[in-house]
Protein backbone atom coordinates (compact mmCIF):
# COMPACT_ATOMS: atom_id res chain seq x y z
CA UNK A 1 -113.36 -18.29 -19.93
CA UNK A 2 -113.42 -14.89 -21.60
CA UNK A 3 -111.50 -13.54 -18.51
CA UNK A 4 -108.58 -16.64 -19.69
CA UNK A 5 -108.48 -16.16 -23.13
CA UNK A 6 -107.89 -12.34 -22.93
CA UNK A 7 -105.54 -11.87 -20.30
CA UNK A 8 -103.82 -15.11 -20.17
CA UNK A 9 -101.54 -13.80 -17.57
CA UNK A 10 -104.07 -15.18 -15.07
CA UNK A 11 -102.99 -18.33 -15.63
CA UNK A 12 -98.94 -17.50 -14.49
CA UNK A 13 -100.41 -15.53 -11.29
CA UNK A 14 -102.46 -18.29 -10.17
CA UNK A 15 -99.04 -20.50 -10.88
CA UNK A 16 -96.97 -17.88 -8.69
CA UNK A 17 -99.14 -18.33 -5.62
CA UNK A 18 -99.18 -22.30 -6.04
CA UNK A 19 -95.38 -22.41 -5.81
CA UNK A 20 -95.35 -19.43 -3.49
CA UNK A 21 -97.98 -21.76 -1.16
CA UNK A 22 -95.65 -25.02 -1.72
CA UNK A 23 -92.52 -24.12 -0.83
CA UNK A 24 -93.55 -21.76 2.14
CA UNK A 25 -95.79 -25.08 3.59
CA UNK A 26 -92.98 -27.32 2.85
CA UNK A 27 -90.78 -25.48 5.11
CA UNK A 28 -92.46 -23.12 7.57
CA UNK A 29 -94.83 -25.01 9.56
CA UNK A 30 -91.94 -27.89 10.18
CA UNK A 31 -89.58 -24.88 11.42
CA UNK A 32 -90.68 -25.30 14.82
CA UNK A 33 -89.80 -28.75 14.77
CA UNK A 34 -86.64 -28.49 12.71
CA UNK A 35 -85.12 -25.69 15.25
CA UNK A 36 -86.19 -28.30 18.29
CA UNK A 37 -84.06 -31.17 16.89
CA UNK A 38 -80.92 -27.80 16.78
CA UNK A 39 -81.59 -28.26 21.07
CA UNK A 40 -84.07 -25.17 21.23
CA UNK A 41 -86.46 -25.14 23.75
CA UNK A 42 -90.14 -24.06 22.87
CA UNK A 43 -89.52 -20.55 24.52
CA UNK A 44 -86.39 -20.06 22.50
CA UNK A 45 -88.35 -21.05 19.44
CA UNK A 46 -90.78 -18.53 20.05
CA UNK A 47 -88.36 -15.73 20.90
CA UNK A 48 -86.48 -16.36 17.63
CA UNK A 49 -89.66 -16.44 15.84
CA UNK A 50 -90.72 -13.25 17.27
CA UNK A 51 -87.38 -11.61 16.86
CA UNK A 52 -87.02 -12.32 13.18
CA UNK A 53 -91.06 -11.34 12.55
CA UNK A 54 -89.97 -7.83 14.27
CA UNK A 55 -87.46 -7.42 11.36
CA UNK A 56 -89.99 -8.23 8.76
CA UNK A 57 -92.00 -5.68 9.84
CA UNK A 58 -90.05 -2.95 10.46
CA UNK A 59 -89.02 -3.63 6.87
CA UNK A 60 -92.57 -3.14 5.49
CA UNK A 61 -92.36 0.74 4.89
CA UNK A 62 -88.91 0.13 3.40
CA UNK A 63 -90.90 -2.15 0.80
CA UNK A 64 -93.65 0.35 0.02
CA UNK A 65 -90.77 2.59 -0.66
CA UNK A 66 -89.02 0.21 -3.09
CA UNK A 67 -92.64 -0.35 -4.95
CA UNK A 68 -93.05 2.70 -4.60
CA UNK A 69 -89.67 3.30 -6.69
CA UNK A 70 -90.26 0.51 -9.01
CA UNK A 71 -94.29 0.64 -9.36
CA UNK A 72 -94.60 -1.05 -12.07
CA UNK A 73 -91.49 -3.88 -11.99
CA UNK A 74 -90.55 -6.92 -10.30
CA UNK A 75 -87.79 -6.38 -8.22
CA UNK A 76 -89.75 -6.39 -4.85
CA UNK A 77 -91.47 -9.37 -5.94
CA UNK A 78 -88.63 -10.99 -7.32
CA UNK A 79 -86.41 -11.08 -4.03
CA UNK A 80 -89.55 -11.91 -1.81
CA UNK A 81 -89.21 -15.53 -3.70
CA UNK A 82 -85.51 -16.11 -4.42
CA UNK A 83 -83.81 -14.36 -1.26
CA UNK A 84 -85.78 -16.51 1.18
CA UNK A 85 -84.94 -19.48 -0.78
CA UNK A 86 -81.15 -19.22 -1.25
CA UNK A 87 -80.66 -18.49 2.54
CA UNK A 88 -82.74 -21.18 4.12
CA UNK A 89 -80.03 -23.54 4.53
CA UNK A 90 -78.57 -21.62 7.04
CA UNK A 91 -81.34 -23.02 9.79
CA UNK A 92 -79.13 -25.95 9.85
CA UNK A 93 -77.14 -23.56 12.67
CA UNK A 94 -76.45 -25.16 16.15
CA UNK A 95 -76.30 -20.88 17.41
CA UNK A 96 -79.21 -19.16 18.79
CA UNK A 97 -77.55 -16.06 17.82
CA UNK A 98 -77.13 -17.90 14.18
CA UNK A 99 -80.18 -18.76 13.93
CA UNK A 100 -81.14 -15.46 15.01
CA UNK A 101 -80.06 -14.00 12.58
CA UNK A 102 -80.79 -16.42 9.68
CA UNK A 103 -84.19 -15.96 10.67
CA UNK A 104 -84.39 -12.28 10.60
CA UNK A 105 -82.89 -12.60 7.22
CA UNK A 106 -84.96 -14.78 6.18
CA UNK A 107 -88.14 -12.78 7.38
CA UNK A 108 -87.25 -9.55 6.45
CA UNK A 109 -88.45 -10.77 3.05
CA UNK A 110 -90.49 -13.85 3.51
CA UNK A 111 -93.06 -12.01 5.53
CA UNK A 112 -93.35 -8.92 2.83
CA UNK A 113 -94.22 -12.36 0.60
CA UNK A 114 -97.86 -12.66 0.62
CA UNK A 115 -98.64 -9.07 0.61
CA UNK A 116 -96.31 -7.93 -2.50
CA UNK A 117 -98.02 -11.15 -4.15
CA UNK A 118 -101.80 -9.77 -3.32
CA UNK A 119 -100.47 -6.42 -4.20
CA UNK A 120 -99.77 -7.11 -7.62
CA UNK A 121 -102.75 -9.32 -8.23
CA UNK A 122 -105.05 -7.06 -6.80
CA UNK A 123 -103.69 -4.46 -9.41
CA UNK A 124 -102.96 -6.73 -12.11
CA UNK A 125 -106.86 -8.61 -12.05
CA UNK A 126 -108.75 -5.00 -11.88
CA UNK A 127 -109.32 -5.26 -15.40
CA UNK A 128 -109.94 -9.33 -15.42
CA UNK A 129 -113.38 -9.00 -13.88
CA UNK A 130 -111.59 -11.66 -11.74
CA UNK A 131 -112.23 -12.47 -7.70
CA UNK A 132 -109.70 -11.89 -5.66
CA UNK A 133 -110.32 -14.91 -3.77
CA UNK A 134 -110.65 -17.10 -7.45
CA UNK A 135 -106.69 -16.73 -7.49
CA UNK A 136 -105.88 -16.44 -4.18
CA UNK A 137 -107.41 -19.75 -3.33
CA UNK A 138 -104.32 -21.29 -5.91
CA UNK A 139 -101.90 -20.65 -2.69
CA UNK A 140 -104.12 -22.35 -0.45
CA UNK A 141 -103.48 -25.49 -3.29
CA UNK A 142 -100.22 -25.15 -3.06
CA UNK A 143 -99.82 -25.01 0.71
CA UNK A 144 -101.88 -28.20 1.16
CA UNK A 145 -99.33 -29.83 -1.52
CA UNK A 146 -96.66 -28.29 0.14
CA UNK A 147 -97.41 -29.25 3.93
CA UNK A 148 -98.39 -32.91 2.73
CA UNK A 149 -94.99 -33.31 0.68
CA UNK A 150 -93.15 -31.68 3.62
CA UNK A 151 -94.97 -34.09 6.07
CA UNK A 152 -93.67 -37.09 3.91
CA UNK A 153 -90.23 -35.42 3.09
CA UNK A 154 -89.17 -35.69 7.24
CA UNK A 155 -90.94 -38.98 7.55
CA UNK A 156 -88.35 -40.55 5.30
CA UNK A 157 -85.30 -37.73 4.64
CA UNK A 158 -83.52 -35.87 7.57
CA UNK A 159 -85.05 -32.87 8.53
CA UNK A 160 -82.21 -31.06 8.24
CA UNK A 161 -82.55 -31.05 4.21
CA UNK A 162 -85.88 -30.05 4.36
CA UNK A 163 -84.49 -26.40 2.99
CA UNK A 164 -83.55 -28.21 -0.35
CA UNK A 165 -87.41 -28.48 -1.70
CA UNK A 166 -88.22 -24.94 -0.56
CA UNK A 167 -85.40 -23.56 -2.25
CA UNK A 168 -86.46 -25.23 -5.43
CA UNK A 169 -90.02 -24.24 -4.99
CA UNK A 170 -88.68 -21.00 -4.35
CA UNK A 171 -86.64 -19.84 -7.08
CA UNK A 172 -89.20 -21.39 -9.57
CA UNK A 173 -91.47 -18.58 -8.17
CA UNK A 174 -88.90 -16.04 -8.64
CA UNK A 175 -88.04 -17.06 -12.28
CA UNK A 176 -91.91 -16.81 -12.67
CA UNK A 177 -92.22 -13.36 -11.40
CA UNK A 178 -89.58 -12.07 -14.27
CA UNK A 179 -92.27 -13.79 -17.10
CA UNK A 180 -95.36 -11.86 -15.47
CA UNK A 181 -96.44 -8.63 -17.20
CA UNK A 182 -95.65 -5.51 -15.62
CA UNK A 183 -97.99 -4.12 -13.59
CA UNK A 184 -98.10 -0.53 -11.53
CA UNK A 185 -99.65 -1.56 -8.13
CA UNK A 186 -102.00 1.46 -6.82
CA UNK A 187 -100.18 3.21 -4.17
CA UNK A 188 -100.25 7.04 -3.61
CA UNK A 189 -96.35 7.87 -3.24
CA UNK A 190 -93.78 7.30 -0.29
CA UNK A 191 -95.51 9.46 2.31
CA UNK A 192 -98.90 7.08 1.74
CA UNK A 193 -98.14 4.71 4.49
CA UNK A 194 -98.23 7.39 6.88
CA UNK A 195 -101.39 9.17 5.73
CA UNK A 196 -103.21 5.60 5.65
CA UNK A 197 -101.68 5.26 9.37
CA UNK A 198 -102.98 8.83 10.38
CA UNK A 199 -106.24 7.74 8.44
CA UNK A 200 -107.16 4.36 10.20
CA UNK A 201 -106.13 6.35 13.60
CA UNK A 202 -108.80 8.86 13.22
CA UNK A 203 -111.41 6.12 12.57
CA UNK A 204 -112.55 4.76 15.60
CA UNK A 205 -114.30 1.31 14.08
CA UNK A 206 -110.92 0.32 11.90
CA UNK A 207 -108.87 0.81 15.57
CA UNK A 208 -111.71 -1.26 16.77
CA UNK A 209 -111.10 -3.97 13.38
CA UNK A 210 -107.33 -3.77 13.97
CA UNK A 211 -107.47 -4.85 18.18
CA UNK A 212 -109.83 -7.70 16.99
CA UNK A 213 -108.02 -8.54 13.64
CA UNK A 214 -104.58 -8.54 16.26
CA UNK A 215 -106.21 -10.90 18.99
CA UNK A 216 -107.81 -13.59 16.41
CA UNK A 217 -104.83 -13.37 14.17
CA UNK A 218 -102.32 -14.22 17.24
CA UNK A 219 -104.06 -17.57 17.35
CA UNK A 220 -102.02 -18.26 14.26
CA UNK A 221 -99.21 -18.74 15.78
CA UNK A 222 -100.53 -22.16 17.30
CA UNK A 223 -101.02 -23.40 14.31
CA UNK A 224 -98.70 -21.85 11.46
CA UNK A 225 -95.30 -21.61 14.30
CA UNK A 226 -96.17 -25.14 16.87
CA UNK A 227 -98.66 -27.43 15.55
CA UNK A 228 -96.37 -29.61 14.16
CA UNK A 229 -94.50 -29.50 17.30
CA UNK A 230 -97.67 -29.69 19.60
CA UNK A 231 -99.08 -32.91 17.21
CA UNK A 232 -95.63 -34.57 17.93
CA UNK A 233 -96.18 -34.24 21.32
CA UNK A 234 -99.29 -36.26 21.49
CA UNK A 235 -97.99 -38.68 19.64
CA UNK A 236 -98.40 -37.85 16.06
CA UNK A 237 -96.20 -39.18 13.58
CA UNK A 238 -94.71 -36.30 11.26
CA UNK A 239 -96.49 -38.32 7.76
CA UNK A 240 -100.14 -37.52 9.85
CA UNK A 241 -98.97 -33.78 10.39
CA UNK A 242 -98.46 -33.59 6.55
CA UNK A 243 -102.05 -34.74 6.22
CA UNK A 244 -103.63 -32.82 8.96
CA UNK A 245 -101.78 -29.58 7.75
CA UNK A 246 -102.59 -30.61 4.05
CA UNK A 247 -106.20 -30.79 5.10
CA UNK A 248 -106.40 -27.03 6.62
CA UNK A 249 -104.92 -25.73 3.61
CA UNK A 250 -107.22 -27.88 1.28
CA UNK A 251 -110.17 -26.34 3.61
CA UNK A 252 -109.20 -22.68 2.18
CA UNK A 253 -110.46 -23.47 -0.90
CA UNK A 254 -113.67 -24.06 -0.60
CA UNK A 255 -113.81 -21.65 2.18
CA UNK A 256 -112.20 -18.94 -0.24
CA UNK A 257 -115.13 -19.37 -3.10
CA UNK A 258 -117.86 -19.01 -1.01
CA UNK A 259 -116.17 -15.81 0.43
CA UNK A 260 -117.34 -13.81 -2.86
CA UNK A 261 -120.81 -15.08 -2.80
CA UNK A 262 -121.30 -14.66 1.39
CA UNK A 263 -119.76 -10.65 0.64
CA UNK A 264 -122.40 -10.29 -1.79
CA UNK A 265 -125.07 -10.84 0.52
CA UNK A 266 -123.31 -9.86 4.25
CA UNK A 267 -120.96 -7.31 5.12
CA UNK A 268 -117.90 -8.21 6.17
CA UNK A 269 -117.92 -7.45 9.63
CA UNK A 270 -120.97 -10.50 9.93
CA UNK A 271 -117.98 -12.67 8.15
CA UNK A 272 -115.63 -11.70 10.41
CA UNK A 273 -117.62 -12.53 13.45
CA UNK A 274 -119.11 -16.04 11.86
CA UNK A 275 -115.36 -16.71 11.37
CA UNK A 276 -113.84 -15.61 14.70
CA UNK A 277 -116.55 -17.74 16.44
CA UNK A 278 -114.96 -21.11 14.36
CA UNK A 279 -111.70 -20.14 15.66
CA UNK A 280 -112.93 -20.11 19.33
CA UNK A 281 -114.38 -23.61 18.31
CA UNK A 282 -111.53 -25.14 17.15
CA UNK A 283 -108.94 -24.32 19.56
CA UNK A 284 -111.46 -24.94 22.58
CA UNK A 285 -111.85 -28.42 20.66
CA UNK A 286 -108.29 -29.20 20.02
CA UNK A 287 -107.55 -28.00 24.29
CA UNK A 288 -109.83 -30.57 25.27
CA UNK A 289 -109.35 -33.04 22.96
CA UNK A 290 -105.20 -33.41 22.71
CA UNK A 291 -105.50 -36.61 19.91
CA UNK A 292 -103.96 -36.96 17.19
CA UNK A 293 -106.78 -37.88 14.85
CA UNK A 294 -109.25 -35.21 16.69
CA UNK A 295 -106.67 -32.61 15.64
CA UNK A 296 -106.12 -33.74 12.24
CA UNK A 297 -110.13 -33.96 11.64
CA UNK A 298 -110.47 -30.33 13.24
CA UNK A 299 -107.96 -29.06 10.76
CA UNK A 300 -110.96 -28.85 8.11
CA UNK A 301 -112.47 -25.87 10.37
CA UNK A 302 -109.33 -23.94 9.35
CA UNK A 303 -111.02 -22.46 6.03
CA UNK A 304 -113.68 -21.31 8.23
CA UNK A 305 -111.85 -19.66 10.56
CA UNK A 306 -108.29 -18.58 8.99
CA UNK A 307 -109.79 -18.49 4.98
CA UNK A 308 -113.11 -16.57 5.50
CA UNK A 309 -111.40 -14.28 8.03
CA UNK A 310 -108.79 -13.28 5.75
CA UNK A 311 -110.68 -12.73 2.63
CA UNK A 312 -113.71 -10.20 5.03
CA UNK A 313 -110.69 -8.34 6.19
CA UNK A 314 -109.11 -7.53 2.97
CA UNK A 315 -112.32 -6.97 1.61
CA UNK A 316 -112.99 -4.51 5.27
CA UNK A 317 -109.89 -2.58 4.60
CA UNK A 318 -110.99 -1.83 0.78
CA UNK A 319 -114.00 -0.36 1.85
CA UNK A 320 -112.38 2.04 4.42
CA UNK A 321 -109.41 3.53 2.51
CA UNK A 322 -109.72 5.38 -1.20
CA UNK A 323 -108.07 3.27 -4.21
CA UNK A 324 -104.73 5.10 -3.43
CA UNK A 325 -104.53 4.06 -0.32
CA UNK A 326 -105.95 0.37 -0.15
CA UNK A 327 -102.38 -1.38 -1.09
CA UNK A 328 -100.88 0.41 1.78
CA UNK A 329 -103.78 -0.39 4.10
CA UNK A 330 -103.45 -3.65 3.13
CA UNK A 331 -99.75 -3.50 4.54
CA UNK A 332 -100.67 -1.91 7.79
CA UNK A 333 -103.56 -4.54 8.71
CA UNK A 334 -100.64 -6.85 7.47
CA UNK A 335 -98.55 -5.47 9.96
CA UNK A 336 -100.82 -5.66 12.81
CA UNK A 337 -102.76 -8.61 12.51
CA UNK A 338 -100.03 -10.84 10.88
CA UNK A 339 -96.66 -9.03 11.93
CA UNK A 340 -97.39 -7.98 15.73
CA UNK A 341 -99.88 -10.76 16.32
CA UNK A 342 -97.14 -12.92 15.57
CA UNK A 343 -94.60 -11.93 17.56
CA UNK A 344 -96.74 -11.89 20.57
CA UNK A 345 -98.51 -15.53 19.09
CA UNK A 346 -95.15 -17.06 19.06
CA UNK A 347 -94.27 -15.33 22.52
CA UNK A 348 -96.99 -16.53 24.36
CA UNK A 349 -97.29 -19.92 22.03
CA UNK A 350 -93.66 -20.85 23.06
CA UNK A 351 -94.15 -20.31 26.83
CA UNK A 352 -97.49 -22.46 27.05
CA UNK A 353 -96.56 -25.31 25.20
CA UNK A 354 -93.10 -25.35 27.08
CA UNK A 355 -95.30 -25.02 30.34
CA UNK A 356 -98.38 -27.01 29.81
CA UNK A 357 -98.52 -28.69 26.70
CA UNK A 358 -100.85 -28.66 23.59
CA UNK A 359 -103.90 -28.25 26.39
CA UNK A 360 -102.12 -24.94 27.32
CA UNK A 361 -101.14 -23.74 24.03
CA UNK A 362 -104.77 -24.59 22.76
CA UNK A 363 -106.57 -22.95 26.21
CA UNK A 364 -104.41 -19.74 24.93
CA UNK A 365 -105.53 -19.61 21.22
CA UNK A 366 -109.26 -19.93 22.68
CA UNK A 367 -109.33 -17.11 24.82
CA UNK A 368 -107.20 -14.69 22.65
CA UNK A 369 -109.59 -15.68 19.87
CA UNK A 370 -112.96 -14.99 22.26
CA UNK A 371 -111.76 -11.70 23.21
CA UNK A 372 -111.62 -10.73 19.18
CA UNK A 373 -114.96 -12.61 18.50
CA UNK A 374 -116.24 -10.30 21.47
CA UNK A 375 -114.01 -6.80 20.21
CA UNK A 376 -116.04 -7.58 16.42
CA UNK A 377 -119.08 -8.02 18.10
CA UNK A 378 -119.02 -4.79 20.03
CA UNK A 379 -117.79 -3.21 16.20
CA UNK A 380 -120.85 -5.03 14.66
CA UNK A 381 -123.37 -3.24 16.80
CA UNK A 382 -121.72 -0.28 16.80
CA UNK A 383 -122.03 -0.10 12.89
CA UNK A 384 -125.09 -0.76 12.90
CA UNK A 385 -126.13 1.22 15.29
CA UNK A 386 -124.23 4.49 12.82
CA UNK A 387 -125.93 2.89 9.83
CA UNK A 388 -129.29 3.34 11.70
CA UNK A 389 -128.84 7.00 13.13
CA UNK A 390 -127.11 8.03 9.01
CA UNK A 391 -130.55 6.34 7.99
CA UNK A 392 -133.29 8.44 9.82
């Protein structure tokens, strides 16, 4: 309560990442869906969702410039929210090539989003005496709000609107980014990204961190990208993929709080591992089990996996790069286990659910996410296997 009373900007940031969460679950995991009722096949979905995620990252260094530029302002911040919103209309495009390039638009800032947003609270909290996780857990609100309101929104309202509530949801975040306080996010200059690239390069176990945070992360892509498509498939109706996608993001915040207590007492490569092995579980589950009420009951495993596994790799990264180098760290994990992982996820997604259904797409997520489980098992021992020869 302290922490509230004297910096009551806490309050705002924990705001940002509710409407940040609403309006990004309101739209993004229906995309899939949306783009199939434009004629797209699931192949062509995936290609377009890999194409525009290539954008968005190959604009990431051209955002570390611009906070780099602006350290301590909101510009970045401010067009990660608004830009996305104002251009989402244009999915209603019967063009591959137009949505092509709506999409690449679109991503070139909505997937710089979440890591501007954990940029600035990271730096703006130092001070707080605040958990990251504490605020972070406020998007995981919002996206269960967000993917439940979205769920009911296409139930009852053409699909093709569904870019009016995002947009809303959207510029409220931006026009709350303009009444945060300023704060200069720790970076080390415009050459950083590249010494944190040589840096993670030389280190053997963060190359080994980065191939397993890449092959669990890909996963995503069967949920975040097709799920709503794959639960339509097996007869879902859209209002139970609201609830079932409401549920996973409800799951994050529980997950999320016990994060800080289960880093106090295990490192995070043990998280890591405990939550890669839930991800094997659940897609195995949801392979062999293709029914509608299985998956949406198996959605509550999602703070497990996808919450616990993101808070122990932020919390990795920060203990393997100095303070001027941890936001841009953050950006190249980001990159890799987000950004690549989902253009091959979406690849490889589209393909197996065009081929062999939900049982394919699922059979997919559980092997990519077994090979990580078995890549941070193999980086587990060989930590502590350092720790013991540093020891004697």
């Amino acid at each position: 309560m302290d922490s509230e009373e004297k910096y009551p900007f806490l309050a705002k940031t924990r705001l940002l990442y509710f409407l940040s969460g609403i309006s990004a679950s309101a739209l993004v995991p229906y995309l899939a869906l949306w783009l199939s009722h434009d004629g797209l096949s699931s192949p062509q979905i995936g290609l377009v969702f890999a194409l525009s995620i290539g954008a968005g990252i190959t604009a990431q260094p051209l955002w570390g410039i611009l906070v780099d530029h602006f350290p301590s302002s909101h510009y970045p911040l401010f067009l990660v929210m608004a830009v996305p919103g104002i251009v989402a209309m244009g999915f209603n495009s019967h063009s591959i090539l137009g949505l092509i390039g709506i999409t690449v638009i679109f991503n070139l800032f909505m997937v710089s989003r979440s890591s501007l947003t954990d940029a600035y609270t990271i730096s703006a909290v130092s001070k707080a005496k605040v958990h990251y996780g504490a605020i972070r857990l406020f998007g995981s609100l919002g996206s269960a709000a967000g993917a439940f309101f979205g769920g009911l929104y296409i139930a009852h309202v053409a699909i093709k609107t569904l870019w009016i509530p995002f947009m809303v949801f959207s510029i409220m975040a931006a026009i709350l980014v303009v009444k945060l306080p300023k704060a200069r996010t720790t970076r080390a200059g415009t050459g950083s990204f590249w010494t944190a690239l040589r840096e993670a390069l030389a280190n053997r176990q963060f190359l080994f961190f980065l191939i397993a945070g890449f092959l669990v992360q890909e996963t995503l892509s069967a949920y975040d990208g097709f799920f709503s498509l794959a639960f339509h498939d097996i007869g879902g109706a859209f209002r139970d993929t609201g609830w079932a996608l409401a549920l996973g993001s409800l799951s994050n915040v529980p997950a999320m709080l016990w994060a800080s207590r289960l880093l106090q007492n295990h490192s995070p490569r043990k998280v890591m591992l405990f939550s890669a092995g839930t991800y094997v579980l659940r897609w195995t589950l949801m392979a062999i089990f293709p029914v509608p009420w299985i998956y949406i009951v198996l959605q509550l495993l999602h703070g497990l996996s996808f919450g616990l596994f993101w808070i122990s790799s932020v919390s990795y990264v920060a203990q393997h790069f100095p303070p001027p180098l941890r936001a841009t760290g953050q950006s190249l994990y980001s990159m890799v286990s987000i950004g690549m992982a989902t253009i091959s996820g979406n690849l490889i997604s589209g393909m197996a659910l065009a081929r062999g259904g939900p049982v394919l797409l699922y059979t997919f997520a559980a092997v990519s996410a077994g090979a990580g489980f078995l890549v941070l098992a193999a980086l587990n021992r060989t930590s502590i296997a350092v720790a013991k020869t540093l020891n004697e």
